[in-house]
C-alpha atoms as a PDB file:
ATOM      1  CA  UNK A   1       3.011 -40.748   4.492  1.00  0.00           C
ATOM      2  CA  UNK A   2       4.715 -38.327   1.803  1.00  0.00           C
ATOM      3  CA  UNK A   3       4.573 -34.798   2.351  1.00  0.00           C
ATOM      4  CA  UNK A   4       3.226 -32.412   0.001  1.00  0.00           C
ATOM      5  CA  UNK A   5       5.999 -30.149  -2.203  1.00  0.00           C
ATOM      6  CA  UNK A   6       4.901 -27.351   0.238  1.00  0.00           C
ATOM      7  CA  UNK A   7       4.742 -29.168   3.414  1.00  0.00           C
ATOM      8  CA  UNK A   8       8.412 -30.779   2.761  1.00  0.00           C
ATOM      9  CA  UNK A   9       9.409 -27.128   1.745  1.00  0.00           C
ATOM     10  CA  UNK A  10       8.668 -25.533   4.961  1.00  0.00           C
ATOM     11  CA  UNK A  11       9.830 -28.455   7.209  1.00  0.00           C
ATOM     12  CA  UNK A  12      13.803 -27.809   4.959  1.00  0.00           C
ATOM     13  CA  UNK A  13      13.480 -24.324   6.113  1.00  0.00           C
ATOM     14  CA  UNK A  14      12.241 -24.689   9.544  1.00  0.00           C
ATOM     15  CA  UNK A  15      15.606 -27.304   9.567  1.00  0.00           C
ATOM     16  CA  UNK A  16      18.073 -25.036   7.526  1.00  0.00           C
ATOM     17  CA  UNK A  17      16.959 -21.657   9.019  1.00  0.00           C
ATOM     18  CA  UNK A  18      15.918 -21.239  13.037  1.00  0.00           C
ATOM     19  CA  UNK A  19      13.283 -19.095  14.098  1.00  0.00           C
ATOM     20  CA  UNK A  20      15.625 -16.994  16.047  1.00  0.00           C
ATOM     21  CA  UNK A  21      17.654 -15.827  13.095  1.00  0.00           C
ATOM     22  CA  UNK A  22      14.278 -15.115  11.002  1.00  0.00           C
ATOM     23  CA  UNK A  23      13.126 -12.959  13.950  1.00  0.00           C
ATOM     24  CA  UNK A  24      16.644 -11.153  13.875  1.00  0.00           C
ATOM     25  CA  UNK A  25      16.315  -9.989  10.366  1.00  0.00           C
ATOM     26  CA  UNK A  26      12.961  -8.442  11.268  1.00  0.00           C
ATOM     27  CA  UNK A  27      14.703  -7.139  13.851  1.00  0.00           C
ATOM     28  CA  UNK A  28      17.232  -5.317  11.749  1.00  0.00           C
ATOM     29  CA  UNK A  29      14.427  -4.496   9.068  1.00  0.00           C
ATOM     30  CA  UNK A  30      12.888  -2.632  11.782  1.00  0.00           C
ATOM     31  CA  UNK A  31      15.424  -0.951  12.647  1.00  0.00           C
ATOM     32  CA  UNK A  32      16.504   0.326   9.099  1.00  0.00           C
ATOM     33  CA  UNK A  33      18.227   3.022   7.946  1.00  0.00           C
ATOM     34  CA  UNK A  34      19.211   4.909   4.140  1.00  0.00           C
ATOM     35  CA  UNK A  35      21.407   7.085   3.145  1.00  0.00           C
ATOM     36  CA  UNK A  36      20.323  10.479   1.758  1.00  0.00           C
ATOM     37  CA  UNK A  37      21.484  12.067  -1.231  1.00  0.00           C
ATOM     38  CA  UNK A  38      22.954  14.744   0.821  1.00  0.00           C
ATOM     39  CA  UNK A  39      25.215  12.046   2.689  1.00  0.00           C
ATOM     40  CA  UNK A  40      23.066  12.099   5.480  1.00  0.00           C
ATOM     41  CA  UNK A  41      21.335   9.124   7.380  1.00  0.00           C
ATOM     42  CA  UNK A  42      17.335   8.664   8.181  1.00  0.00           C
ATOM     43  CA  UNK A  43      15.000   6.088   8.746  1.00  0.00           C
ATOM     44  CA  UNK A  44      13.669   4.032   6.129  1.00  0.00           C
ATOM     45  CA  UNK A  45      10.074   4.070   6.451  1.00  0.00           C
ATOM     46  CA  UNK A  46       9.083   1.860   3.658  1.00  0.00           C
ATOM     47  CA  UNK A  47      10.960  -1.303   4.912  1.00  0.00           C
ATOM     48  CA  UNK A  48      10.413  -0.444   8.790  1.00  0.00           C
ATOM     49  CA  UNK A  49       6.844  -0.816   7.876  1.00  0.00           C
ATOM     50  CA  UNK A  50       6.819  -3.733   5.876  1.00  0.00           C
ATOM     51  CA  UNK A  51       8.990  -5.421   8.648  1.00  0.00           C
ATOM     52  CA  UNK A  52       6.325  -4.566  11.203  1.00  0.00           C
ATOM     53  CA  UNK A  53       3.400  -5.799   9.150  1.00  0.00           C
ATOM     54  CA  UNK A  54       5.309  -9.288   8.411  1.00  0.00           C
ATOM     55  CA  UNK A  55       6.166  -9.198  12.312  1.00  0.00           C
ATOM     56  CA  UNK A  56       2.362  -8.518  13.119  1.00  0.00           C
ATOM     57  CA  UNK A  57       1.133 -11.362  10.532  1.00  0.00           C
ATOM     58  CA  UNK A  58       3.470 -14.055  11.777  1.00  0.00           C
ATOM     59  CA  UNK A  59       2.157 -13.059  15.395  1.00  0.00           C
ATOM     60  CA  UNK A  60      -1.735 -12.200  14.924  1.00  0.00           C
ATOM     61  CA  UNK A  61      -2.374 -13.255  11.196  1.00  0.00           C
ATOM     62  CA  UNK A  62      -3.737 -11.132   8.628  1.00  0.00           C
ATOM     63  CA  UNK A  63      -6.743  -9.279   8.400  1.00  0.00           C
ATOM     64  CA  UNK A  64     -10.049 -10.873   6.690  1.00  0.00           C
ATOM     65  CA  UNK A  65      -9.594  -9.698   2.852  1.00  0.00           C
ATOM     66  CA  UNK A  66     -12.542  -8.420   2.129  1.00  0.00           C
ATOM     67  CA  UNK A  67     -14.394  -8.657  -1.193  1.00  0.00           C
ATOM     68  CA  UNK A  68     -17.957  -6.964  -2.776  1.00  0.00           C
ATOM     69  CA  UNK A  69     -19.774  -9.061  -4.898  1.00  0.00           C
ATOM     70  CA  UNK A  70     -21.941  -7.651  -6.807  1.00  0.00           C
ATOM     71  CA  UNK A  71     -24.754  -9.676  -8.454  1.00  0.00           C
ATOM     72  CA  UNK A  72     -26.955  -8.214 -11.699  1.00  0.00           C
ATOM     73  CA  UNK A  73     -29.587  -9.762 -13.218  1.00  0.00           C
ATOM     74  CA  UNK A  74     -29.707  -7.661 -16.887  1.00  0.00           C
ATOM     75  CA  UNK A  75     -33.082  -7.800 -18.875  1.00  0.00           C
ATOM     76  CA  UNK A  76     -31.472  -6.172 -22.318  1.00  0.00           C
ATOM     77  CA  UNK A  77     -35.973  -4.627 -22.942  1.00  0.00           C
ATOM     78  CA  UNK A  78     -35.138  -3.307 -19.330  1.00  0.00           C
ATOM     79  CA  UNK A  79     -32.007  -0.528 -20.697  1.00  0.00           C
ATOM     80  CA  UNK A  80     -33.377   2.345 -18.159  1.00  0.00           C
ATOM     81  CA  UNK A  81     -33.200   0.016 -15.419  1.00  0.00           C
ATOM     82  CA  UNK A  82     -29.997  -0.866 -15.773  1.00  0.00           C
ATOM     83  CA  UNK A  83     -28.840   2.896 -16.305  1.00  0.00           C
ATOM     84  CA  UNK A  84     -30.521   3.604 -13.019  1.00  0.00           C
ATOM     85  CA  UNK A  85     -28.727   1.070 -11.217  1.00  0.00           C
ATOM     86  CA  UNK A  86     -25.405   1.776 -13.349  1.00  0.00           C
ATOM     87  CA  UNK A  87     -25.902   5.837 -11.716  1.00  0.00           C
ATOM     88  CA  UNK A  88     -26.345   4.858  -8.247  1.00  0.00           C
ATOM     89  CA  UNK A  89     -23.346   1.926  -8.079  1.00  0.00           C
ATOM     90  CA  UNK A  90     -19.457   2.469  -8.280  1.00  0.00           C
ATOM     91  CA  UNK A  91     -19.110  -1.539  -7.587  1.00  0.00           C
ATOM     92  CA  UNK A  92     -21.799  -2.185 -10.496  1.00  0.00           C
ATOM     93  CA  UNK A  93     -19.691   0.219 -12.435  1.00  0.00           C
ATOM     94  CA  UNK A  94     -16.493  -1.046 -11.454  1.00  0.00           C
ATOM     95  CA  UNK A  95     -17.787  -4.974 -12.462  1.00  0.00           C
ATOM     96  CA  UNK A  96     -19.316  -3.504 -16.182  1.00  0.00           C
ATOM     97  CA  UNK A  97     -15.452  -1.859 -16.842  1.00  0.00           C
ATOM     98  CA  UNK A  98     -13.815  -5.521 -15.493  1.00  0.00           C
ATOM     99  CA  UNK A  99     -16.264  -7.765 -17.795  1.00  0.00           C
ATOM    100  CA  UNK A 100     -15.580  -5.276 -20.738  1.00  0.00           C
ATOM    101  CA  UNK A 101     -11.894  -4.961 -20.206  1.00  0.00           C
ATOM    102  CA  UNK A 102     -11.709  -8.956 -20.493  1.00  0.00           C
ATOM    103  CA  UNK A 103     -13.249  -9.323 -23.871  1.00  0.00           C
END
């Protein structure tokens, strides 16, 4: 049986680099540090966070991506209808400015 590109990728790094030393470096990230302009040391937020979340994923998975779809059926004699329904919806709004930004 050959191995998908991806599948054989992920079986050279579960070979090359052990779980233990992944879950070190998120360790570490978690535990980061910066230096401040004025010399002095803090935490750094930004990549203590993302080393959480990646921590989180790999133990939970991610959270359901959620999308709006929003579905128009335009009648170009019915204008006032479709400024009525343009007045009441951002997502409506937000789909004319996408298909208009594409042409």
């Amino acid at each position: 049986m050959k191995l998908i590109p991806a599948h054989a990728l992920a079986r050279a790094l579960e070979e090359e680099i052990p779980e233990a030393r992944i879950a070190r470096v998120l360790s570490d990230a978690m535990a980061a540090d910066l230096v401040n302009r004025d010399g002095s040391r803090g935490p750094d937020h930004k990549t203590r966070l993302a080393a959480a979340e990646t921590a989180l994923a790999y133990r939970v998975g991610l959270p359901i991506r959620r999308e709006e779809s929003v579905v128009v059926n335009v009648d170009p004699a019915g204008s006032d209808d479709i400024k009525e329904r343009l007045a009441r919806s951002p997502a409506l709004r937000r789909a004319f400015r996408d298909l208009l930004a594409g042409m």
